[in-house]
Protein backbone atom coordinates (compact mmCIF):
# COMPACT_ATOMS: atom_id res chain seq x y z
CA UNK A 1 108.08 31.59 96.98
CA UNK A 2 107.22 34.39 98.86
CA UNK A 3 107.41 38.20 97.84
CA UNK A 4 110.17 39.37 99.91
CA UNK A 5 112.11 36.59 97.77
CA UNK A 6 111.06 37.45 94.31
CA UNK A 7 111.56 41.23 94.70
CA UNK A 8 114.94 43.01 95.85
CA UNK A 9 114.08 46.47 96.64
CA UNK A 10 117.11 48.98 95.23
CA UNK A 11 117.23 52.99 95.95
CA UNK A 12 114.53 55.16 96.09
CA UNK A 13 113.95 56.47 92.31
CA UNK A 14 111.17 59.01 92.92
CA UNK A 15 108.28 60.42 94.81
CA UNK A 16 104.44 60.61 94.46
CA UNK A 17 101.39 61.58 96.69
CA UNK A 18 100.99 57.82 97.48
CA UNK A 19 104.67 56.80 98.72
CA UNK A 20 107.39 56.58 97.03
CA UNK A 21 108.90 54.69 94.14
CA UNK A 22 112.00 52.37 93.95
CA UNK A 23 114.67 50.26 91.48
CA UNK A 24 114.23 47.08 91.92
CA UNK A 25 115.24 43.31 90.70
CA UNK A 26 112.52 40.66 90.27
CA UNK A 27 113.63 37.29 89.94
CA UNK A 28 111.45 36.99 86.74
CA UNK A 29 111.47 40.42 84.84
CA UNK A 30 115.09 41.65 85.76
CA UNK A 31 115.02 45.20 86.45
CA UNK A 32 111.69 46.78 87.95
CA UNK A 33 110.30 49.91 89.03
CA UNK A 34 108.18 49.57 92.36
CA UNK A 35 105.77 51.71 93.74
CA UNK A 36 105.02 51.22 97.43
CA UNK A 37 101.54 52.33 97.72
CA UNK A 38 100.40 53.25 101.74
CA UNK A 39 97.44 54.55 103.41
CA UNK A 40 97.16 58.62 103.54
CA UNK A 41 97.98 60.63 105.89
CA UNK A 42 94.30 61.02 107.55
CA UNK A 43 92.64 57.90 105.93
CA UNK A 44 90.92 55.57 107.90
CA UNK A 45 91.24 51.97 108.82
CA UNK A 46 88.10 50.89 106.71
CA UNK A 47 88.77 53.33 103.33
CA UNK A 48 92.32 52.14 103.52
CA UNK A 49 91.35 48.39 103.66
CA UNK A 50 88.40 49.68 100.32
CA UNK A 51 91.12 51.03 98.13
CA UNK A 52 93.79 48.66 98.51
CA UNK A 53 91.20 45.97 98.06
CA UNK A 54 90.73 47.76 94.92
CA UNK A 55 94.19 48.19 93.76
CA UNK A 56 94.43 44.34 94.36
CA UNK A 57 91.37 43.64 92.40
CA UNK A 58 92.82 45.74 89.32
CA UNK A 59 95.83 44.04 89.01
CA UNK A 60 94.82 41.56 86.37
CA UNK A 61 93.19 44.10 84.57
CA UNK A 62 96.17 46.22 84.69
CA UNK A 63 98.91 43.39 83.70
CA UNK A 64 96.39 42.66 80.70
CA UNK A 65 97.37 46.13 79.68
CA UNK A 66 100.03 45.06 77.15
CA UNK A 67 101.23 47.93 74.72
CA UNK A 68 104.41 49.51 73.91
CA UNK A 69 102.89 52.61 75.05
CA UNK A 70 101.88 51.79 78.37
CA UNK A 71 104.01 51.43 81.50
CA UNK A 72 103.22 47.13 81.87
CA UNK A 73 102.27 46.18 85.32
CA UNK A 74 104.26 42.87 86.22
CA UNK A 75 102.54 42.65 90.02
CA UNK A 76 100.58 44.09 92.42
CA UNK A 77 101.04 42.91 95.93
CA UNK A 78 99.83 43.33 99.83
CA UNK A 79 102.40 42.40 102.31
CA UNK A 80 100.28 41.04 105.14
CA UNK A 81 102.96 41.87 107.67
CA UNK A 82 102.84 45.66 106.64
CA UNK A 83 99.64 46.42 105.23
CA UNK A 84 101.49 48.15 102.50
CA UNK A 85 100.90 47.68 98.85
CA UNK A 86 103.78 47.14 96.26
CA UNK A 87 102.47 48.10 92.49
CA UNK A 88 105.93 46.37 90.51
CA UNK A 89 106.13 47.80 87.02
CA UNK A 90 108.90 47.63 83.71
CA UNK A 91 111.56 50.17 84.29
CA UNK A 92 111.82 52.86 82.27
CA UNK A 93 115.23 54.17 82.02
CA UNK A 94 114.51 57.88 80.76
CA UNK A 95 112.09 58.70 83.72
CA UNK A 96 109.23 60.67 83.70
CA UNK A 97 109.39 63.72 81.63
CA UNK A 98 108.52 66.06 84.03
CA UNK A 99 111.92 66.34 84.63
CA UNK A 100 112.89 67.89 81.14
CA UNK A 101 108.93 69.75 81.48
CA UNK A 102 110.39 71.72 84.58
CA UNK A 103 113.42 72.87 82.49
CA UNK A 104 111.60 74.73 79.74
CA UNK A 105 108.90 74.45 77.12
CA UNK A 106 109.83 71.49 74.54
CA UNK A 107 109.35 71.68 70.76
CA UNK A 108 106.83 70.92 68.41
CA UNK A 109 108.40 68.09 66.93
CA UNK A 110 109.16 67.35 70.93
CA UNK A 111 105.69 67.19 72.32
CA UNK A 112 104.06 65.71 69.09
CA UNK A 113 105.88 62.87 69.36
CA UNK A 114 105.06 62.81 72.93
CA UNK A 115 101.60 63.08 73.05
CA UNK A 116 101.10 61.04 70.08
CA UNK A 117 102.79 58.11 72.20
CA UNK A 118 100.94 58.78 75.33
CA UNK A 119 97.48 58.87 73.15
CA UNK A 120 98.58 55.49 71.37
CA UNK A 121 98.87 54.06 74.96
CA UNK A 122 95.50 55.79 76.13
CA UNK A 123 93.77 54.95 73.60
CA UNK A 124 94.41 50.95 74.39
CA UNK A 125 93.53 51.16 78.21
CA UNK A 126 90.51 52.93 76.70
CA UNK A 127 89.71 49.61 74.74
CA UNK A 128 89.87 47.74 77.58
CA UNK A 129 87.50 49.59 79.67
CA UNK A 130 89.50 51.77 82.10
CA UNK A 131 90.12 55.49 82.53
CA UNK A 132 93.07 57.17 83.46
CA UNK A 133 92.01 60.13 85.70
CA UNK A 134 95.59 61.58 86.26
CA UNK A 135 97.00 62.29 82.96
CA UNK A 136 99.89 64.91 83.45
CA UNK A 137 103.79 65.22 82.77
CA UNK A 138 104.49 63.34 85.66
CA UNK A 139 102.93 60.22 84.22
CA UNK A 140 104.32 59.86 80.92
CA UNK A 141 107.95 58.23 81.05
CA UNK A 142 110.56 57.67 78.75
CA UNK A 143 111.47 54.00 77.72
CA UNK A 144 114.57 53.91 75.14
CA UNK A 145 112.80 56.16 72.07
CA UNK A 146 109.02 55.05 73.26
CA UNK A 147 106.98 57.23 75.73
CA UNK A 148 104.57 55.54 77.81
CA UNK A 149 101.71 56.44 80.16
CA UNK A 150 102.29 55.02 83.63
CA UNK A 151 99.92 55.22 86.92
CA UNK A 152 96.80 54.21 85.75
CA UNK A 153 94.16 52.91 87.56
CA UNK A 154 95.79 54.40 91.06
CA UNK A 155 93.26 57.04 90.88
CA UNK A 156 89.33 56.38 91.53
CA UNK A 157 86.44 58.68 91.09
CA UNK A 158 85.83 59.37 94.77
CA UNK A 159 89.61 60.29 95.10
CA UNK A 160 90.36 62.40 92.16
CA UNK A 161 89.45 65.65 93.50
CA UNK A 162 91.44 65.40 96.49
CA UNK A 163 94.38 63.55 94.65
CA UNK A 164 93.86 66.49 92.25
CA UNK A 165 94.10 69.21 94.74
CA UNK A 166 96.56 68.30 96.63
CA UNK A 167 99.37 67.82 93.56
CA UNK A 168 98.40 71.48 92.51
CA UNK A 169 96.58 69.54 89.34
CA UNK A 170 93.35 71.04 89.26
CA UNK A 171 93.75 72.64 86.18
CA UNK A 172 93.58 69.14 84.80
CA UNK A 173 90.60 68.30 85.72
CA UNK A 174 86.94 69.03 83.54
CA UNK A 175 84.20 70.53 84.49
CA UNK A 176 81.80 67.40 84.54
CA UNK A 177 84.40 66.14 87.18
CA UNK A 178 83.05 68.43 89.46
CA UNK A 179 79.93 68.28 92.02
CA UNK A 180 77.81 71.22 90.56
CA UNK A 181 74.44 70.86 90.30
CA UNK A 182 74.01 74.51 88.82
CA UNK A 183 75.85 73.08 86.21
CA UNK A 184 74.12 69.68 86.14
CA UNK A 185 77.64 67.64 87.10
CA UNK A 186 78.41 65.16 89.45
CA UNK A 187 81.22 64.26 89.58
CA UNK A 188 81.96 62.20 86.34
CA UNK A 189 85.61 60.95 84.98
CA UNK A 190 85.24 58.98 81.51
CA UNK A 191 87.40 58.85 78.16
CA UNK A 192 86.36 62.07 77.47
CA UNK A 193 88.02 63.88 81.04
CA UNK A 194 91.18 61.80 80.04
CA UNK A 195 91.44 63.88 76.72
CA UNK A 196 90.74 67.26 78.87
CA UNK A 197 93.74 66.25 80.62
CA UNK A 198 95.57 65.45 77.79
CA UNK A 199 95.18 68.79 76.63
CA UNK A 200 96.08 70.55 79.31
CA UNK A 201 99.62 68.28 79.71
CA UNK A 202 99.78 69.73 75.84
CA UNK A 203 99.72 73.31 76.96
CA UNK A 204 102.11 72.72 79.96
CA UNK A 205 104.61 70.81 77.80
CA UNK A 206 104.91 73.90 74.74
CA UNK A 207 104.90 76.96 77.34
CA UNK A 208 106.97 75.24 79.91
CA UNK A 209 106.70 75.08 84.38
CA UNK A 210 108.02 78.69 84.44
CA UNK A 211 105.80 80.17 82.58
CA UNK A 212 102.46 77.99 83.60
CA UNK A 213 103.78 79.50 87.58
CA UNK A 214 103.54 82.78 86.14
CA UNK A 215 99.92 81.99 84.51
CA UNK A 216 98.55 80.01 87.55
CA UNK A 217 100.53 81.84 90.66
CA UNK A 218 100.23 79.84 94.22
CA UNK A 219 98.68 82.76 95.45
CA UNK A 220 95.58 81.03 93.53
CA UNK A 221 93.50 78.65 95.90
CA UNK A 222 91.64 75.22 94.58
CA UNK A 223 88.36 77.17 94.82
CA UNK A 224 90.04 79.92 92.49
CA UNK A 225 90.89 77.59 90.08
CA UNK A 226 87.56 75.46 90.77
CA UNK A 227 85.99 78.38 90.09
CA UNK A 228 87.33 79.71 86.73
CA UNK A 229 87.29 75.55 85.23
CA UNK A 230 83.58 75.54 85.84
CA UNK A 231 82.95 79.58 84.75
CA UNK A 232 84.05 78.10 81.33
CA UNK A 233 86.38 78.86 78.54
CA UNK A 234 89.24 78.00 80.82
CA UNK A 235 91.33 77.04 77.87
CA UNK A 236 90.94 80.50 76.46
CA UNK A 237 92.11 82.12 79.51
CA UNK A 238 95.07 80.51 78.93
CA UNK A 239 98.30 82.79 77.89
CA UNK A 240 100.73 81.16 75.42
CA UNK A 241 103.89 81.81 74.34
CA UNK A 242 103.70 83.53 70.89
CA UNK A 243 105.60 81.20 68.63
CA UNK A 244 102.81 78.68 69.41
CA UNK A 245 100.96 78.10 66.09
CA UNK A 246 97.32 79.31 66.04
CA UNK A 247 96.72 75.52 64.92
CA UNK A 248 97.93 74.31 67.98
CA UNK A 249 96.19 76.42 70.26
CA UNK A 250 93.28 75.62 68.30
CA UNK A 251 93.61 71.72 68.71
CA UNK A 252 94.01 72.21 72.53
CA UNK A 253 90.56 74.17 72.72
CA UNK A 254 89.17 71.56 71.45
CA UNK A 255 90.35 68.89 73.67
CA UNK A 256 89.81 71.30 76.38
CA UNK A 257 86.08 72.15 75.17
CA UNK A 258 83.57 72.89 78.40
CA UNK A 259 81.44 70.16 76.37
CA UNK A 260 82.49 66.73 76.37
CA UNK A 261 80.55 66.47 73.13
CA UNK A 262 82.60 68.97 71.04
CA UNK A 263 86.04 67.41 72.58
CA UNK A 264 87.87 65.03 71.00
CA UNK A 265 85.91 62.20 71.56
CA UNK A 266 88.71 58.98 71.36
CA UNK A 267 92.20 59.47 71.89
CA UNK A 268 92.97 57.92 68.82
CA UNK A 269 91.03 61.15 66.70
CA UNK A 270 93.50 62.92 69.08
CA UNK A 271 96.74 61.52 67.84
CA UNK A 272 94.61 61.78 64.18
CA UNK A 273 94.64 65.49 64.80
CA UNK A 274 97.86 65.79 66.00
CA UNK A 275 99.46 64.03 63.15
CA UNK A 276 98.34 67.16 60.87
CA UNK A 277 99.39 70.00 63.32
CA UNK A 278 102.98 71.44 61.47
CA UNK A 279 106.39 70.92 63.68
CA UNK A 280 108.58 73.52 62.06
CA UNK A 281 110.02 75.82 62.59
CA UNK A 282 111.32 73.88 65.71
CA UNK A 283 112.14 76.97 67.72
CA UNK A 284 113.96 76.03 71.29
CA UNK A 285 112.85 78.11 74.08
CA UNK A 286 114.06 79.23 77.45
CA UNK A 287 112.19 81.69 79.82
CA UNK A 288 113.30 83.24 83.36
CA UNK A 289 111.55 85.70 85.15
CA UNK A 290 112.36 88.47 82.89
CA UNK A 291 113.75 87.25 79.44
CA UNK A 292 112.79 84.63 77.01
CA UNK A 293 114.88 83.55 74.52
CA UNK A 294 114.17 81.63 71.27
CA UNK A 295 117.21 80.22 68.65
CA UNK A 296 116.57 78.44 65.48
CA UNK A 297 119.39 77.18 63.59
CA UNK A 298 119.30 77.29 59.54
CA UNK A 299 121.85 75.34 58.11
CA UNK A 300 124.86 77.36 59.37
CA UNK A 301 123.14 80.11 60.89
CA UNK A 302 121.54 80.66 64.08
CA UNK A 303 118.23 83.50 64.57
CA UNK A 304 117.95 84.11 68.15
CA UNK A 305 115.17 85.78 69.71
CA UNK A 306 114.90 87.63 73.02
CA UNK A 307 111.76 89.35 74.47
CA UNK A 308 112.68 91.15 77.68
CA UNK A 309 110.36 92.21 80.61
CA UNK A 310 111.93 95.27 82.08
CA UNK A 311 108.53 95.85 84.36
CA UNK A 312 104.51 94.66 83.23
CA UNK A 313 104.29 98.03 80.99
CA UNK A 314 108.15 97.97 79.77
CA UNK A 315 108.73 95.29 76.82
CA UNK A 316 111.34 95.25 74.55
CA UNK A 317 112.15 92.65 71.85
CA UNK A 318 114.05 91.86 68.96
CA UNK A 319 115.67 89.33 66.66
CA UNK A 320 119.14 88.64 65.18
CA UNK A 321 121.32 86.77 62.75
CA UNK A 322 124.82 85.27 63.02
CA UNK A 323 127.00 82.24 62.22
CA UNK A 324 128.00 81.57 58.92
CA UNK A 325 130.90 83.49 58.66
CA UNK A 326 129.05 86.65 58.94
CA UNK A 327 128.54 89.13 60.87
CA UNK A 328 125.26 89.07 63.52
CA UNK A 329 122.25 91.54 61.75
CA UNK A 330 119.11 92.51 62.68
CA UNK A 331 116.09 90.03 61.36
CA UNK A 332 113.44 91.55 63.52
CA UNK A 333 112.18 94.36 66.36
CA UNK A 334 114.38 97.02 67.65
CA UNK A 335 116.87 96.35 70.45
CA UNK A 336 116.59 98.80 73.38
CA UNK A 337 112.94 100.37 71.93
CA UNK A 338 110.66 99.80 74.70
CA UNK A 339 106.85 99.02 74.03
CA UNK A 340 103.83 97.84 76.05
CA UNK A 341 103.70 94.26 76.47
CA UNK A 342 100.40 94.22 73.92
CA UNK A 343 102.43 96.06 71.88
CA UNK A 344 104.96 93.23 71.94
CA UNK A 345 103.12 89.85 72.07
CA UNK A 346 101.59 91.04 69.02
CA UNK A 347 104.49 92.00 67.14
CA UNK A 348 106.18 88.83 68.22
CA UNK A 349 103.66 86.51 66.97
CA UNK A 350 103.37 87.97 63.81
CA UNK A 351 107.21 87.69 63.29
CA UNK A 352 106.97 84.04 64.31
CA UNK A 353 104.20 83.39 61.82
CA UNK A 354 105.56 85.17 58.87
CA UNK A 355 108.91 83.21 59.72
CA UNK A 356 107.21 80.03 59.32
């Protein structure tokens, strides 16, 4: 039978760097996903022909990648009439979860159950000898309550620079993955780059797309960003929003440690460590250019939290209580008193850690 008759390609269902993806029905697994994989825009004839030749020679070690936390791989196939690959994978209903990233940050019980997922399903492509190399929002999807890591093994070490650079993912990247000799690294990915990563999709999950824009501007070129990954301490440059727990910021330094050695060093010690991080108070968060706004609910009543950004010197924030029956009162800051944005952060954090 030949491919065109097992595989009924539906609407197109998203969009990456290499092609597009789209619904589809296979005559064997029902309803697929399918990634149409083509040559980019500038490659040639002969690295074209090496890296679908490589994609092709994956496949069985991708379909052997059998784990409720990992996107399965039904097919991988090379139309000879087109030249273009077709990577068939289970459909996952939810999507990816950059969608719901781009909206806001998530909660802590949100991204620990996330993460925990996507390290389950890292850690067993791990066991069998593969690394990742593009861990990010984008490539953890949502599969009834299960998340799953998807897009592995699309990525190779002479391409993840470029592949890197050109989704605005640098930030993602460690510092061994770069050519430095100064720095004694040549361009390595292994387990260890996958955690990096890992990290860094922690960070972007809790503080939200808004706020990593305002953090990482596109003003900022890949050699600015190059540049302050390899000056090291990148993940202490990092700003983050203050009702982050210090242990949480914590466990992301580590995974994000300029030595490999003092990472985490499987993902399974990740999910280990994650397991012990606290989840509550599950504060929801929303930021726009100028305001963020936090709410809690407790049991009837509702604490909502607003930090406003008049100009970078002119803060103001403060916290209040209503519901209940009752009427709204103060439970923090002064409305209308404006402070330095020091001033602010620091008053902020210490009213979210006193309030857990």
């Amino acid at each position: 039978m030949s491919f065109k008759a097992q595989l009924i390609l539906g609407k197109k269902i998203g969009k990456g760097s290499y092609g597009f993806v789209h619904a589809g029905e296979d005559h064997v697994h029902g309803k697929v996903a399918v990634k149409i994989l083509k040559r980019r825009p500038g490659e040639s004839n002969a690295k074209w022909a090496t890296r679908s030749a490589v994609l092709l020679d994956e496949a069985t070690h991708l379909k052997a990648a059998t784990h409720p936390n990992v996107v399965q791989v039904h097919n991988v196939v090379r139309e000879s009439t087109t030249d273009v690959v077709h990577l068939v994978t289970e459909f996952c209903e939810g999507g990816s979860i950059d969608k719901v990233y781009k909206k806001g940050p998530l909660t802590l019980p949100e991204v620990r159950k996330i993460i925990t997922d996507a390290c389950r399903g890292l850690e067993h492509i791990h066991s069998r000898g593969m690394i990742h190399r593009d861990i990010k929002p984008g490539n953890i999807l949502r599969k009834g309550a299960a998340y799953k890591i998807s897009d592995f093994g699309l990525v190779t070490n002479d391409l993840v620079l470029g592949y890197a650079s050109a989704n605005g993912y640098v930030c993602h990247l460690a510092p061994e993955v770069f050519d430095d000799p100064a720095r004694g690294t040549h361009g390595t990915t292994s387990r260890r780059t996958d955690i990096w990563a890992m990290g860094m999709t922690i960070y972007r999950l809790l503080n939200g797309h808004r706020r990593h824009e305002l953090n990482f501007p596109s003003s900022m070129s890949i050699d600015d960003f190059t540049q302050k990954i390899l000056a090291g301490g990148f993940s202490h440059s990092l700003d983050w929003l203050p009702h982050i727990p210090d242990s949480w910021r914590k466990f992301v330094h580590k995974a994000m440690h300029d030595d490999p050695g003092h990472r985490y060093q499987t993902a399974l010690a990740m999910s280990q460590g994650l397991a012990k991080l606290p989840i509550k108070p599950p504060w929801a968060c929303s930021v726009s250019r100028n305001e963020i706004t936090w709410k809690l609910k407790e049991r009837k009543r509702t604490i909502t939290v607003k930090w406003k950004i008049h100009s970078p010197r002119r803060h103001e924030w403060y916290a209040t209580r209503s519901g209940g029956g009752k009427r709204t009162i103060s439970a923090g800051g002064v409305q209308e008193k404006i402070i330095t944005s020091t001033a602010a952060r620091t008053e902020l954090e210490e009213f979210f850690a006193n309030w857990a």
